[in-house]
PDB file of N, CA and C in Angstrom:
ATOM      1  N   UNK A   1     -80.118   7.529 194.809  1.00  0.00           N
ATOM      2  CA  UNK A   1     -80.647   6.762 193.691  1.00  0.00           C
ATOM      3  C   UNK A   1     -79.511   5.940 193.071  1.00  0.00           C
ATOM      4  N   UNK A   2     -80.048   4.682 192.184  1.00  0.00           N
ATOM      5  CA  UNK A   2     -78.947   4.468 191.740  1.00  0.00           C
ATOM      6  C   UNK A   2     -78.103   4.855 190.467  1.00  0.00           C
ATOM      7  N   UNK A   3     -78.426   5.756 190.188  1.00  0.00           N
ATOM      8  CA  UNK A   3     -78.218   6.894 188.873  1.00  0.00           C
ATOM      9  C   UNK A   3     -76.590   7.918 189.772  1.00  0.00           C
ATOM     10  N   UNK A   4     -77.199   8.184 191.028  1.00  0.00           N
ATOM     11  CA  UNK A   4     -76.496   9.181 191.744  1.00  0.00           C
ATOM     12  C   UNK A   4     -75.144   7.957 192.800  1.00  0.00           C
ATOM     13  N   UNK A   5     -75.684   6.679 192.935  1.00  0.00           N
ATOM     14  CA  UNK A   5     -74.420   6.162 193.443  1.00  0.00           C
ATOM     15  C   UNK A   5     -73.903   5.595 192.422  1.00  0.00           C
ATOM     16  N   UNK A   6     -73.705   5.557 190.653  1.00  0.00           N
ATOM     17  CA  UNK A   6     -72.966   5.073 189.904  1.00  0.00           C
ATOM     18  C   UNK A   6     -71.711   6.185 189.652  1.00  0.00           C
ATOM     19  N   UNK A   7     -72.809   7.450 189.674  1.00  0.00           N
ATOM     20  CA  UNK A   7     -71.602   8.553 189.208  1.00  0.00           C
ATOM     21  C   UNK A   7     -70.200   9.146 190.143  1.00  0.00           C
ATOM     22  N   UNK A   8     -70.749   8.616 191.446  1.00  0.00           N
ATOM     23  CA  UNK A   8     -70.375   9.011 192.628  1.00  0.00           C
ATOM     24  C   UNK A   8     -69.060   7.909 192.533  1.00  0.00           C
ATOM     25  N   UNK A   9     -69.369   6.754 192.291  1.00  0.00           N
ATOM     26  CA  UNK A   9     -68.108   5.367 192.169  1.00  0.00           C
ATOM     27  C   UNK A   9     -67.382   5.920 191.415  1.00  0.00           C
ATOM     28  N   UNK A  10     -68.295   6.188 189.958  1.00  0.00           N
ATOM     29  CA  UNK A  10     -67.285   7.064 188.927  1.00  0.00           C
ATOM     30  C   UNK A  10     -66.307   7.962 189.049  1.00  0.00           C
ATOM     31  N   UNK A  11     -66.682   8.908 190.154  1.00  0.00           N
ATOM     32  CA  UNK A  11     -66.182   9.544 190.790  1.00  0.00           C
ATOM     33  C   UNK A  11     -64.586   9.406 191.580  1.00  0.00           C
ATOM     34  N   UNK A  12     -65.248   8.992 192.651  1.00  0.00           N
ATOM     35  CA  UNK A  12     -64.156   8.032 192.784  1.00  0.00           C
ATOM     36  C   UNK A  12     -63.525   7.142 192.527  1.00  0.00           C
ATOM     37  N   UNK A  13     -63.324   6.547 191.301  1.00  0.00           N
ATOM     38  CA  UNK A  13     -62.608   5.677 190.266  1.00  0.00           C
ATOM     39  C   UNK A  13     -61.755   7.103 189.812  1.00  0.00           C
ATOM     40  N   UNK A  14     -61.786   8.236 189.562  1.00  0.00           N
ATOM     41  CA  UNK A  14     -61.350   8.790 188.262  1.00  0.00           C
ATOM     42  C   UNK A  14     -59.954   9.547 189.466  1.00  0.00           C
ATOM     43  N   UNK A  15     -60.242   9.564 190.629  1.00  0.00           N
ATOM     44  CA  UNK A  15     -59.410   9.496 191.312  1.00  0.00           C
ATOM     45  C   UNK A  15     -57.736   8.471 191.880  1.00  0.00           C
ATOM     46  N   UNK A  16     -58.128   7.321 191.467  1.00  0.00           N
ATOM     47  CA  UNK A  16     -56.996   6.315 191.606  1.00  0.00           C
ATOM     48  C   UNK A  16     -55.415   6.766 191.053  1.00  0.00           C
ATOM     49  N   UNK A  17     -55.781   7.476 189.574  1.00  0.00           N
ATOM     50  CA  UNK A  17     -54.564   8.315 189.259  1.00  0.00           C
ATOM     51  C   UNK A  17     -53.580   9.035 190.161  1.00  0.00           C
ATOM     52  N   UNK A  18     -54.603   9.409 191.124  1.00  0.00           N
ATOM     53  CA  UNK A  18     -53.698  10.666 191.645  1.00  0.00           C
ATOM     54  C   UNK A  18     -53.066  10.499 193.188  1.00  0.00           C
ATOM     55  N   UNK A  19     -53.949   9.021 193.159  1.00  0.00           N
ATOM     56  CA  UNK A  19     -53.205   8.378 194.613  1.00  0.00           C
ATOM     57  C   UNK A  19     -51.468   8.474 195.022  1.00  0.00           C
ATOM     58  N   UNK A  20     -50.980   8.166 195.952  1.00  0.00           N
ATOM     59  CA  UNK A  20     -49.768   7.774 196.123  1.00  0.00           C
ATOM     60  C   UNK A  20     -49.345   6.565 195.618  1.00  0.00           C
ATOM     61  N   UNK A  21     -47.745   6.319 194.743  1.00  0.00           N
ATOM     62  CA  UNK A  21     -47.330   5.463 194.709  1.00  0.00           C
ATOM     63  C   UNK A  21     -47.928   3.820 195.388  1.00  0.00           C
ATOM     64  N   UNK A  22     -47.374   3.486 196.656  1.00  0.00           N
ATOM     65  CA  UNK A  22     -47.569   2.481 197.298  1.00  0.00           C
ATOM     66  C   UNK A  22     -49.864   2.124 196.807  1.00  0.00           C
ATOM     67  N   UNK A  23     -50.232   3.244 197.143  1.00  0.00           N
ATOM     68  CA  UNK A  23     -51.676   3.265 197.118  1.00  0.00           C
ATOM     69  C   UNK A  23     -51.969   2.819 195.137  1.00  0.00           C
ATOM     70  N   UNK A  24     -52.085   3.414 194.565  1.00  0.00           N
ATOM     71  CA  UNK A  24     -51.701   2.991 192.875  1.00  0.00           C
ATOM     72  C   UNK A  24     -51.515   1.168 192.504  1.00  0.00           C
ATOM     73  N   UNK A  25     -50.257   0.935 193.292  1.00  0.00           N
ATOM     74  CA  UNK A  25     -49.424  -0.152 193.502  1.00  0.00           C
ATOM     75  C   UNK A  25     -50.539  -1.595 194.004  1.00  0.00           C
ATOM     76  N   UNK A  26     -50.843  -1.031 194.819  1.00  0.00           N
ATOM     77  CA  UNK A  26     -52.361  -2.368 195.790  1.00  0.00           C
ATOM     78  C   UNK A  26     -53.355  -2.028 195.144  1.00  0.00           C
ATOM     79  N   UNK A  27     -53.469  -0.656 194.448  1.00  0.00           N
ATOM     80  CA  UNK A  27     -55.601  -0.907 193.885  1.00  0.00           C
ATOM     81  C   UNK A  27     -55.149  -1.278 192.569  1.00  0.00           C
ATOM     82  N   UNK A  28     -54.261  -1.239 192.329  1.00  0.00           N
ATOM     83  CA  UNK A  28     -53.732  -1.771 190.738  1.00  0.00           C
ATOM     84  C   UNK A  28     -53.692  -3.385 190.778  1.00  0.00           C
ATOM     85  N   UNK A  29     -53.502  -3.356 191.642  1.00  0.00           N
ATOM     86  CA  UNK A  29     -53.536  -5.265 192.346  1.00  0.00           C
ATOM     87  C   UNK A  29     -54.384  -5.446 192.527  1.00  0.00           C
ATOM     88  N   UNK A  30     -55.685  -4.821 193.171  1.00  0.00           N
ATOM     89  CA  UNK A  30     -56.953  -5.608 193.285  1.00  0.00           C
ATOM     90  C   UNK A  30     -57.624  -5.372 192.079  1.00  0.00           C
ATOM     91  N   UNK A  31     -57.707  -4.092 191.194  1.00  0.00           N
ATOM     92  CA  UNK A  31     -58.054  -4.204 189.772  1.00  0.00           C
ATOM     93  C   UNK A  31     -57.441  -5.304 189.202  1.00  0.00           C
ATOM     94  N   UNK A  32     -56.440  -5.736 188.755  1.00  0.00           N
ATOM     95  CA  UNK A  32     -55.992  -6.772 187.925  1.00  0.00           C
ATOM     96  C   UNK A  32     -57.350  -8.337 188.506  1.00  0.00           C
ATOM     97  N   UNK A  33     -57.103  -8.077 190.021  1.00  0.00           N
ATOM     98  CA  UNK A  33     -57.456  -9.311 190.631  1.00  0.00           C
ATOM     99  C   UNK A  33     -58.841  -9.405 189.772  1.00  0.00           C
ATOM    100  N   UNK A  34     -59.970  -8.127 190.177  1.00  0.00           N
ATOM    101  CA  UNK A  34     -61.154  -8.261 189.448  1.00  0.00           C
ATOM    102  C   UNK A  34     -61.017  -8.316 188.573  1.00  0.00           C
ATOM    103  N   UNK A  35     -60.457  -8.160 187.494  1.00  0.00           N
ATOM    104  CA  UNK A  35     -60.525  -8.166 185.464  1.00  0.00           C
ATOM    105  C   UNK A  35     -60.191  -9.658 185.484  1.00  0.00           C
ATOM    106  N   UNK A  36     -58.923 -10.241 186.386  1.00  0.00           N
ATOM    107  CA  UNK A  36     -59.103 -11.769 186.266  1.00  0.00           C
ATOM    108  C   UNK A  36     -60.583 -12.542 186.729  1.00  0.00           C
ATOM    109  N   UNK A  37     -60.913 -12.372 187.625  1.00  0.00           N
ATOM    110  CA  UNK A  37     -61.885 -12.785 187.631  1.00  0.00           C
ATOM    111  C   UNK A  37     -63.458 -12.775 186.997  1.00  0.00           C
ATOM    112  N   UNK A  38     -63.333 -11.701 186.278  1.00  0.00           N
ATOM    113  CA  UNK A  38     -64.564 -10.928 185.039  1.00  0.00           C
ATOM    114  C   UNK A  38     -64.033 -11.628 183.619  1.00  0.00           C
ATOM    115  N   UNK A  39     -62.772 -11.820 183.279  1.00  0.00           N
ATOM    116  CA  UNK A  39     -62.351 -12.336 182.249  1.00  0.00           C
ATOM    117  C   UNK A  39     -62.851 -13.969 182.493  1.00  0.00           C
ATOM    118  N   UNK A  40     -62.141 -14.821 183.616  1.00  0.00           N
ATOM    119  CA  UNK A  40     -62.584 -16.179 183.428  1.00  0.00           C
ATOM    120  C   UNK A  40     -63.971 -16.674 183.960  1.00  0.00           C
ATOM    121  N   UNK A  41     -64.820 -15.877 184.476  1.00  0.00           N
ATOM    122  CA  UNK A  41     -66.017 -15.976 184.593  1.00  0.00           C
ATOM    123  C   UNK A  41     -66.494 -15.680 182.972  1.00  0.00           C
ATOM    124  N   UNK A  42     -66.341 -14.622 182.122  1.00  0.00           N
ATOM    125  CA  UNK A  42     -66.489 -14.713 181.026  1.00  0.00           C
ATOM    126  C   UNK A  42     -66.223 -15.840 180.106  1.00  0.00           C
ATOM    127  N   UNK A  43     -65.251 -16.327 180.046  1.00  0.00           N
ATOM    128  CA  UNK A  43     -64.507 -16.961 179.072  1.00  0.00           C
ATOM    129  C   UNK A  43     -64.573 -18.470 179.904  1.00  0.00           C
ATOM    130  N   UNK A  44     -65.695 -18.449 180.948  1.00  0.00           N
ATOM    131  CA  UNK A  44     -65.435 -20.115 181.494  1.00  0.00           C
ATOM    132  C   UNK A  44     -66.394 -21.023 180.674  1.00  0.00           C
ATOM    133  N   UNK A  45     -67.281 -20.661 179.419  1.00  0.00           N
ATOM    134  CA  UNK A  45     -67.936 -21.505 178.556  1.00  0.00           C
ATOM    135  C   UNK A  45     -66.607 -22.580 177.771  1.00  0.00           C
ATOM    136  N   UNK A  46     -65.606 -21.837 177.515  1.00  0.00           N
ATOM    137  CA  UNK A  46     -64.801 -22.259 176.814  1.00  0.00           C
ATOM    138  C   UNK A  46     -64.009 -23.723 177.518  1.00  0.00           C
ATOM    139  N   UNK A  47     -64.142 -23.488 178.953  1.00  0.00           N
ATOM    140  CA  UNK A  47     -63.482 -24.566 179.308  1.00  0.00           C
ATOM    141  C   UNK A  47     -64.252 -24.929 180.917  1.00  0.00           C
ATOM    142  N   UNK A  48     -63.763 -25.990 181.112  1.00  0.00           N
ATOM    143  CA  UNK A  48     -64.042 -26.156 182.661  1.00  0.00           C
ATOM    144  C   UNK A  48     -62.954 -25.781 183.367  1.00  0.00           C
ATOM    145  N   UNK A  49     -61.795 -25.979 183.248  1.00  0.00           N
ATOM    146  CA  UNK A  49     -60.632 -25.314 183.793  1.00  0.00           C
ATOM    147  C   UNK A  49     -60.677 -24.285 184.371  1.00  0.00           C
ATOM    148  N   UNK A  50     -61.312 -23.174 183.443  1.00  0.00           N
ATOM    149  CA  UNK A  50     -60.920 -21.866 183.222  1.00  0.00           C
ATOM    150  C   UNK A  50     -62.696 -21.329 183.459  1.00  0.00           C
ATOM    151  N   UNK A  51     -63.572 -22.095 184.046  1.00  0.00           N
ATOM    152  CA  UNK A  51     -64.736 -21.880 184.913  1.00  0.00           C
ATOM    153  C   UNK A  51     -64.194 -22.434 186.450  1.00  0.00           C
ATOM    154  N   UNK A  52     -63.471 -23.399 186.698  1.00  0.00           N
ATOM    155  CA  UNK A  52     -63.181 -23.800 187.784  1.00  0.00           C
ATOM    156  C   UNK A  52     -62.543 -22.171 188.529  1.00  0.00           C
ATOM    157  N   UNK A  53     -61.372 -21.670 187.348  1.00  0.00           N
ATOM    158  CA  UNK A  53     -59.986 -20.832 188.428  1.00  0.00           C
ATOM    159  C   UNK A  53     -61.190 -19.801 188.531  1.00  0.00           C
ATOM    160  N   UNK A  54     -61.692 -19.167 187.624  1.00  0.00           N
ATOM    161  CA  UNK A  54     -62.861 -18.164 187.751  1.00  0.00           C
ATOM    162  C   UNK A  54     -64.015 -18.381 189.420  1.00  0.00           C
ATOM    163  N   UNK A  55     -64.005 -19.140 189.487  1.00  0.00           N
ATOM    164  CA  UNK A  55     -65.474 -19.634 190.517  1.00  0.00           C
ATOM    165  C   UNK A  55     -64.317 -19.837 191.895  1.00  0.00           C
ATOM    166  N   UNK A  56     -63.454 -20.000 191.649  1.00  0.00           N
ATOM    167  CA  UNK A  56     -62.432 -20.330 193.028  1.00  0.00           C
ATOM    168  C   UNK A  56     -61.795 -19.352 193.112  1.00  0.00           C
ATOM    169  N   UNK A  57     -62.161 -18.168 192.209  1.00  0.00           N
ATOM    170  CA  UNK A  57     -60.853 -16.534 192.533  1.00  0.00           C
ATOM    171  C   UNK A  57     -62.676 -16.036 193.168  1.00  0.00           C
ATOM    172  N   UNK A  58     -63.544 -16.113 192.508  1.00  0.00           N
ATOM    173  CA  UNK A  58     -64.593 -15.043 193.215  1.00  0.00           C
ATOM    174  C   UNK A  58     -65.477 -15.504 194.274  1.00  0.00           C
ATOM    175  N   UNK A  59     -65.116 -17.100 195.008  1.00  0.00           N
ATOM    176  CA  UNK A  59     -65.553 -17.703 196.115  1.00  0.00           C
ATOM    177  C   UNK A  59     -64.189 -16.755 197.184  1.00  0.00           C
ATOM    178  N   UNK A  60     -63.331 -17.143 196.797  1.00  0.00           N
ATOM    179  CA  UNK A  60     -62.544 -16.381 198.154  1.00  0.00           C
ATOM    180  C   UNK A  60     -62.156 -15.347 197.556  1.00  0.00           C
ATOM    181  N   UNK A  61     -62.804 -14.337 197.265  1.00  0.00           N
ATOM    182  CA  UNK A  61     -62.777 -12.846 196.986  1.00  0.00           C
ATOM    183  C   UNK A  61     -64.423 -12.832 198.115  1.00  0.00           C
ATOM    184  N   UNK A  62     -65.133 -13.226 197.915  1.00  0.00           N
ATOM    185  CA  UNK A  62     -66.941 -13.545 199.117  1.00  0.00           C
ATOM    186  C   UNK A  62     -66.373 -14.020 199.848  1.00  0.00           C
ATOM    187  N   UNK A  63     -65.523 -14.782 200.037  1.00  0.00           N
ATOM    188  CA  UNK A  63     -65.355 -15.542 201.464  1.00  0.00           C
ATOM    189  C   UNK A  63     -64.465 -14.109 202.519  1.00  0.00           C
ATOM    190  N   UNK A  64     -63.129 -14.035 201.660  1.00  0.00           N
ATOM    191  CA  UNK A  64     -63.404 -12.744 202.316  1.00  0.00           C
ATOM    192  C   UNK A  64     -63.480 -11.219 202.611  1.00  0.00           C
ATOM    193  N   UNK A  65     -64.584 -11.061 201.331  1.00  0.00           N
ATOM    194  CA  UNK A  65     -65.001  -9.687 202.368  1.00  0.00           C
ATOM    195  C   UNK A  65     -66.387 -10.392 203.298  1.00  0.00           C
ATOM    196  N   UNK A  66     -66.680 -11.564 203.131  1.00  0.00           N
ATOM    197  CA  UNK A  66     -67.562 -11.988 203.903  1.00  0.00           C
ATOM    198  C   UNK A  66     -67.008 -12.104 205.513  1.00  0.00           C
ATOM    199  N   UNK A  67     -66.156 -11.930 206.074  1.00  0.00           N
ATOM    200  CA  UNK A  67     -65.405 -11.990 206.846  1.00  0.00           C
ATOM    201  C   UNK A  67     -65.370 -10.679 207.551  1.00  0.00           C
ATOM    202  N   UNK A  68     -64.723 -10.036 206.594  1.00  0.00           N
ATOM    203  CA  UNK A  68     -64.294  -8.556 207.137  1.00  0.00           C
ATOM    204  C   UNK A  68     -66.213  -8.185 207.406  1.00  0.00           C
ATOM    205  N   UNK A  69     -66.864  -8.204 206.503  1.00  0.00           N
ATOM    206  CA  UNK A  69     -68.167  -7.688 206.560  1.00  0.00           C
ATOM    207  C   UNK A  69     -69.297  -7.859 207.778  1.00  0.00           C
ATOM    208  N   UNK A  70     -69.320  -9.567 208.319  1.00  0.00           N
ATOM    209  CA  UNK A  70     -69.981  -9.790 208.992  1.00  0.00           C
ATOM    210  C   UNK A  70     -69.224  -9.483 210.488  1.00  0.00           C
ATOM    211  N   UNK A  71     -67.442  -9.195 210.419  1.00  0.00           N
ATOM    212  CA  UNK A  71     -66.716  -9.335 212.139  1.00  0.00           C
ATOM    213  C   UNK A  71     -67.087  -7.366 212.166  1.00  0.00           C
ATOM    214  N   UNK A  72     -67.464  -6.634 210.713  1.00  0.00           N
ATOM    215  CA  UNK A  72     -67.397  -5.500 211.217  1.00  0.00           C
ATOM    216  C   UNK A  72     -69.440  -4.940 211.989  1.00  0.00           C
ATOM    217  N   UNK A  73     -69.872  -5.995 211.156  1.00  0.00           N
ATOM    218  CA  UNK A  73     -71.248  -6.105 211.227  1.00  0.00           C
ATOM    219  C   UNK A  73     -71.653  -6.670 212.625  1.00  0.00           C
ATOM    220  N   UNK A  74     -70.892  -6.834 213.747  1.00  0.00           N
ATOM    221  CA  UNK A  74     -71.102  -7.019 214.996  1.00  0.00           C
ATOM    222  C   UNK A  74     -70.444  -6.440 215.325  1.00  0.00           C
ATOM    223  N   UNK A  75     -69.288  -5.564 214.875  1.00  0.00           N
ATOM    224  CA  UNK A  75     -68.975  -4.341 215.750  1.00  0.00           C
ATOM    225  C   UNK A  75     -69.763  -3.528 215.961  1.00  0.00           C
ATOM    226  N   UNK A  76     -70.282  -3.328 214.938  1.00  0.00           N
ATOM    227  CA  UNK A  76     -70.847  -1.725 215.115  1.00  0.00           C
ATOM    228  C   UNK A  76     -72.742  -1.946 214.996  1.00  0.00           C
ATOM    229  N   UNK A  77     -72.715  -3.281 215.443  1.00  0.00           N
ATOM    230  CA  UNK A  77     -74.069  -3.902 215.748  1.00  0.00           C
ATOM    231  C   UNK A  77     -75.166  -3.448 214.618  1.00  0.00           C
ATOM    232  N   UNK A  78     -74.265  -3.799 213.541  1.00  0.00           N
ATOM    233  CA  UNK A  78     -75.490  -3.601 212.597  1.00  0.00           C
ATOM    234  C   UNK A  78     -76.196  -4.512 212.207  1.00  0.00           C
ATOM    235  N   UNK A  79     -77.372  -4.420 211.602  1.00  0.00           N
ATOM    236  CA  UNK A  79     -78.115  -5.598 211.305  1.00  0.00           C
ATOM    237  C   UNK A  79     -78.355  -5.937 209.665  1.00  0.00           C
ATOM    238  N   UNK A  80     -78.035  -7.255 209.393  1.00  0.00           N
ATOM    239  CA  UNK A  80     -77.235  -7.312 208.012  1.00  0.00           C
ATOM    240  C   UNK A  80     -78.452  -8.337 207.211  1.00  0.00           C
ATOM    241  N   UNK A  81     -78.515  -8.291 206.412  1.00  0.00           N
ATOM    242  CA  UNK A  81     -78.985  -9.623 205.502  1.00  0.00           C
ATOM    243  C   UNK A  81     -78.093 -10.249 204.975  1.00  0.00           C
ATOM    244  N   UNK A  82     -78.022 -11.701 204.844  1.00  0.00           N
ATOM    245  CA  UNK A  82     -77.247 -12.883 204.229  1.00  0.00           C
ATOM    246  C   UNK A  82     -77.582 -12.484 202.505  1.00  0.00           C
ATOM    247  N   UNK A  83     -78.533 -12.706 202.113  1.00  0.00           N
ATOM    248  CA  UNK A  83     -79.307 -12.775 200.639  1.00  0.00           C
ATOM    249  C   UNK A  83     -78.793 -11.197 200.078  1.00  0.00           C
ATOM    250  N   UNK A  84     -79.043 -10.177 200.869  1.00  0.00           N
ATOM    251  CA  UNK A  84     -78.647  -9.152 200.099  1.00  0.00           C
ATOM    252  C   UNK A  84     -76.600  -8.660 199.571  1.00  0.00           C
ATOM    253  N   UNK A  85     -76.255  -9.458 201.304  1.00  0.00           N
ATOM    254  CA  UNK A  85     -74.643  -9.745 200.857  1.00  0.00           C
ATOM    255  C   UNK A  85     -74.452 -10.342 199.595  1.00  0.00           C
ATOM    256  N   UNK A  86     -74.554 -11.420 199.469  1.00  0.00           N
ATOM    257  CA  UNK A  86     -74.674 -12.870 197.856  1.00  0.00           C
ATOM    258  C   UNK A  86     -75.054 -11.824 197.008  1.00  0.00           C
ATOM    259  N   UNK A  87     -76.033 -11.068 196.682  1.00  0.00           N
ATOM    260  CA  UNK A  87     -76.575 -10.499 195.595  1.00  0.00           C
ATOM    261  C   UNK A  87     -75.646  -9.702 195.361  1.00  0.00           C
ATOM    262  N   UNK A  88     -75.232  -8.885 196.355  1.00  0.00           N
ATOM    263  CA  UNK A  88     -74.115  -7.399 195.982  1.00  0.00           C
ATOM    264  C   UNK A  88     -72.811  -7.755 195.939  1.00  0.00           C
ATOM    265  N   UNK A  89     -72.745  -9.024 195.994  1.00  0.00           N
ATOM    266  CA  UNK A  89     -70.994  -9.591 195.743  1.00  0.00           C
ATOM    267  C   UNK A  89     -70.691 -10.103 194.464  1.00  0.00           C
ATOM    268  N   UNK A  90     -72.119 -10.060 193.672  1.00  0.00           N
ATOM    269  CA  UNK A  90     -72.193 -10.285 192.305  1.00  0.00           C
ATOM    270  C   UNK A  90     -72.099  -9.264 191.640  1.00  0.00           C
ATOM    271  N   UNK A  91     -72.222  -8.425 191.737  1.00  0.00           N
ATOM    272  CA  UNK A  91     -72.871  -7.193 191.154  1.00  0.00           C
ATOM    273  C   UNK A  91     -71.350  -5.936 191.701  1.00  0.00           C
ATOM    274  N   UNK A  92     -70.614  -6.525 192.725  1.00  0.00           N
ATOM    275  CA  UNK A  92     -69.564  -5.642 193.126  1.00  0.00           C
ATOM    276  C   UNK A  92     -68.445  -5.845 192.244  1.00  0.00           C
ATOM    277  N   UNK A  93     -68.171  -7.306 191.927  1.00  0.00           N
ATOM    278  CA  UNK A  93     -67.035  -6.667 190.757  1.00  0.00           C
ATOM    279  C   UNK A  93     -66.715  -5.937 189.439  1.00  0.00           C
ATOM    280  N   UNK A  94     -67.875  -6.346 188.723  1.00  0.00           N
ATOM    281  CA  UNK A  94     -68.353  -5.338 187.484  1.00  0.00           C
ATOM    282  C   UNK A  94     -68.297  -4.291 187.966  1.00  0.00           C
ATOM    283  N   UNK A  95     -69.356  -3.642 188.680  1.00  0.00           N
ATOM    284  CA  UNK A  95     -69.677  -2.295 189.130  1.00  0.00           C
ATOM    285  C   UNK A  95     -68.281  -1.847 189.454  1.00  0.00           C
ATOM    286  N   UNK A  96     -66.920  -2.302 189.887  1.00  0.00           N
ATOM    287  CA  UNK A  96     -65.941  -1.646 190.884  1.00  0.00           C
ATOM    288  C   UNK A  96     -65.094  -1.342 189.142  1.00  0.00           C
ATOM    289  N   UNK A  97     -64.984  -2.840 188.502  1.00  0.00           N
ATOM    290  CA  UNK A  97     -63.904  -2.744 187.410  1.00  0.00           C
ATOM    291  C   UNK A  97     -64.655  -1.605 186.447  1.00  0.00           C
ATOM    292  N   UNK A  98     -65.822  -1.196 185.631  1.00  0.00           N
ATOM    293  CA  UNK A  98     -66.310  -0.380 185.456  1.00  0.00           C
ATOM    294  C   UNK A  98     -67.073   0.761 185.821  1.00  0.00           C
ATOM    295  N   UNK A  99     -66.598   1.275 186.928  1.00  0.00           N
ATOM    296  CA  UNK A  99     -66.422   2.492 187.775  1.00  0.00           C
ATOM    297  C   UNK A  99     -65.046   3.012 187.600  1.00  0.00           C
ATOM    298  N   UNK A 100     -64.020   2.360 187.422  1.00  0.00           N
ATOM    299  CA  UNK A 100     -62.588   2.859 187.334  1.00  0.00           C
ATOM    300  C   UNK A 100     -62.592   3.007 186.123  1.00  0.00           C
ATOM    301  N   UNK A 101     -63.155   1.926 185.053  1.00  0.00           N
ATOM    302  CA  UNK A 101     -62.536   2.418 183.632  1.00  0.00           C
ATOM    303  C   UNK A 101     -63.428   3.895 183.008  1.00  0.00           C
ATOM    304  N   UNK A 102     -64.531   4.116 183.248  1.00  0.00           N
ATOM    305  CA  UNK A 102     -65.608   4.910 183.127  1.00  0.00           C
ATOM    306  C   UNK A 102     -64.837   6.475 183.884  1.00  0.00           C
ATOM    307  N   UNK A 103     -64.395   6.427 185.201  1.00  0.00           N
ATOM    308  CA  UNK A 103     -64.078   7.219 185.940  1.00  0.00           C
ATOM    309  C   UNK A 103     -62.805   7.609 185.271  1.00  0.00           C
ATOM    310  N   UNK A 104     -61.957   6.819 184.703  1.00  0.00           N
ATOM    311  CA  UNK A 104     -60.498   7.287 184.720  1.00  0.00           C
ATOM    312  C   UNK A 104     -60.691   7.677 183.069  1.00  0.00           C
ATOM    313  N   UNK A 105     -61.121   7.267 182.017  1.00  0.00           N
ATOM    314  CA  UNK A 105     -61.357   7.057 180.948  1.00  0.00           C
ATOM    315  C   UNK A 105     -62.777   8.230 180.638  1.00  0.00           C
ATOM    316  N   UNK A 106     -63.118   8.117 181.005  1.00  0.00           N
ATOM    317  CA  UNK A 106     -65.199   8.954 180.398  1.00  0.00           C
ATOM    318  C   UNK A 106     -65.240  10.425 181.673  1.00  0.00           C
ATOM    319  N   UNK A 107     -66.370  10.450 181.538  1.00  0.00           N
ATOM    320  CA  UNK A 107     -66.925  11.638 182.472  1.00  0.00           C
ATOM    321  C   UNK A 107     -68.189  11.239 183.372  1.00  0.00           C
ATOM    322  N   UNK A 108     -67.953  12.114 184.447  1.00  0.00           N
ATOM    323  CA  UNK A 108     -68.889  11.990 185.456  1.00  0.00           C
ATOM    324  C   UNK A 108     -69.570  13.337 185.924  1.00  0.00           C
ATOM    325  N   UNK A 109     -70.215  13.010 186.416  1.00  0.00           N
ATOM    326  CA  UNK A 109     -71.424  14.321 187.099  1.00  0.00           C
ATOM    327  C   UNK A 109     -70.764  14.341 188.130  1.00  0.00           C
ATOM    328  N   UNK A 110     -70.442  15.845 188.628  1.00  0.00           N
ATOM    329  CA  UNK A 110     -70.149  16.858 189.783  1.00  0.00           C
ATOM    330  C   UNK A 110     -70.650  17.625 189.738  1.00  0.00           C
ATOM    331  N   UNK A 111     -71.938  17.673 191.043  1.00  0.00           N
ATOM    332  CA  UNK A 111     -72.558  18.756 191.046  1.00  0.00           C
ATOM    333  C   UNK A 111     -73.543  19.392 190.035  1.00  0.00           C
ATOM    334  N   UNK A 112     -73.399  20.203 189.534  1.00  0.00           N
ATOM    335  CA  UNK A 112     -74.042  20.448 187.919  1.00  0.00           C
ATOM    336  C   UNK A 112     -74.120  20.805 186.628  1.00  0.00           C
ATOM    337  N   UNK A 113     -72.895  19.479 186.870  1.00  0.00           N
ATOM    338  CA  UNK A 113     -72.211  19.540 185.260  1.00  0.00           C
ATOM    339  C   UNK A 113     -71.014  17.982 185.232  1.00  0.00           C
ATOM    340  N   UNK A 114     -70.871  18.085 184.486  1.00  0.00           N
ATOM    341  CA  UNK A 114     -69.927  16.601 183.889  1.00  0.00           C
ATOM    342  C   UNK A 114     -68.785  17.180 184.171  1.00  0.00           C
ATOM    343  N   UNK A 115     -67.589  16.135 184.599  1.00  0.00           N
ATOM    344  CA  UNK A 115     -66.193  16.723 184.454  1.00  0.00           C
ATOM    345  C   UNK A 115     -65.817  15.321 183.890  1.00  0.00           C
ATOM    346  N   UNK A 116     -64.233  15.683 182.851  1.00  0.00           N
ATOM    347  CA  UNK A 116     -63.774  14.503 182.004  1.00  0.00           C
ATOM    348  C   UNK A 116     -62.589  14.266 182.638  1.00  0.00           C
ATOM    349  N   UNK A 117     -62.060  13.536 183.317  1.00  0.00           N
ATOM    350  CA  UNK A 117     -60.688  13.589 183.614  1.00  0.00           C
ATOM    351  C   UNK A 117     -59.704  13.569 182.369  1.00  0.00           C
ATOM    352  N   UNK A 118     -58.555  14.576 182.909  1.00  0.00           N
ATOM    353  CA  UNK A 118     -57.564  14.111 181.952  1.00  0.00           C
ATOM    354  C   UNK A 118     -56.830  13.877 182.283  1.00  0.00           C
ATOM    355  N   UNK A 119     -55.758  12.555 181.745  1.00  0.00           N
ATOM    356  CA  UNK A 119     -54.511  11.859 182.168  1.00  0.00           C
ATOM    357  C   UNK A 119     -53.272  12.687 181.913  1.00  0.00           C
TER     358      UNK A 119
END
């Protein structure tokens, strides 16, 4: 459900802490990458500039996992929709940047009961 794959991200968001160095180091880099791009998609009323860098960080952020997605999507001969990719590439950066803050920050369901991480 999607009740049970939010908590589950959560989940694994609340984990990033405890990664290795080098590992920390790159998802800390692609977090920044998404908050830039959630910030000037936000804040692109304010300008065209700053709708332009927004729309040109989350075209080639789709372009490519569109890449990786469709060369792995004939590996393993799966059969994909175009329309449902576009939809979930909208919906993947929010969901990823608030899965980590929720996960590392709040509590999640394990099993049958909540656990809170603590830093």
């Amino acid at each position: 459900s999607l009740v049970e794959w939010w908590e589950q991200r959560k989940r694994w968001g609340s984990k990033t802490v405890y990664y290795n160095t080098t590992a920390i180091i790159f998802l800390s880099g692609v977090f920044a990458y998404y908050l830039f791009i959630l910030g000037y998609l936000i804040f692109s009323p304010l300008s065209a500039s700053v709708a332009c860098i927004g729309i040109l960080m989350f075209v080639h952020k789709t372009f490519t996992d569109a890449i990786l997605f469709f060369r792995g999507s004939v590996k393993l001969e799966f059969k994909y929709s175009v329309k449902w990719f576009f939809l979930l590439a909208i919906i993947h950066i929010p969901a990823i940047v608030l899965a980590v803050i929720f996960g590392v920050f709040g509590k999640f369901r394990w099993k049958d009961g909540f656990v809170k991480r603590r830093i």
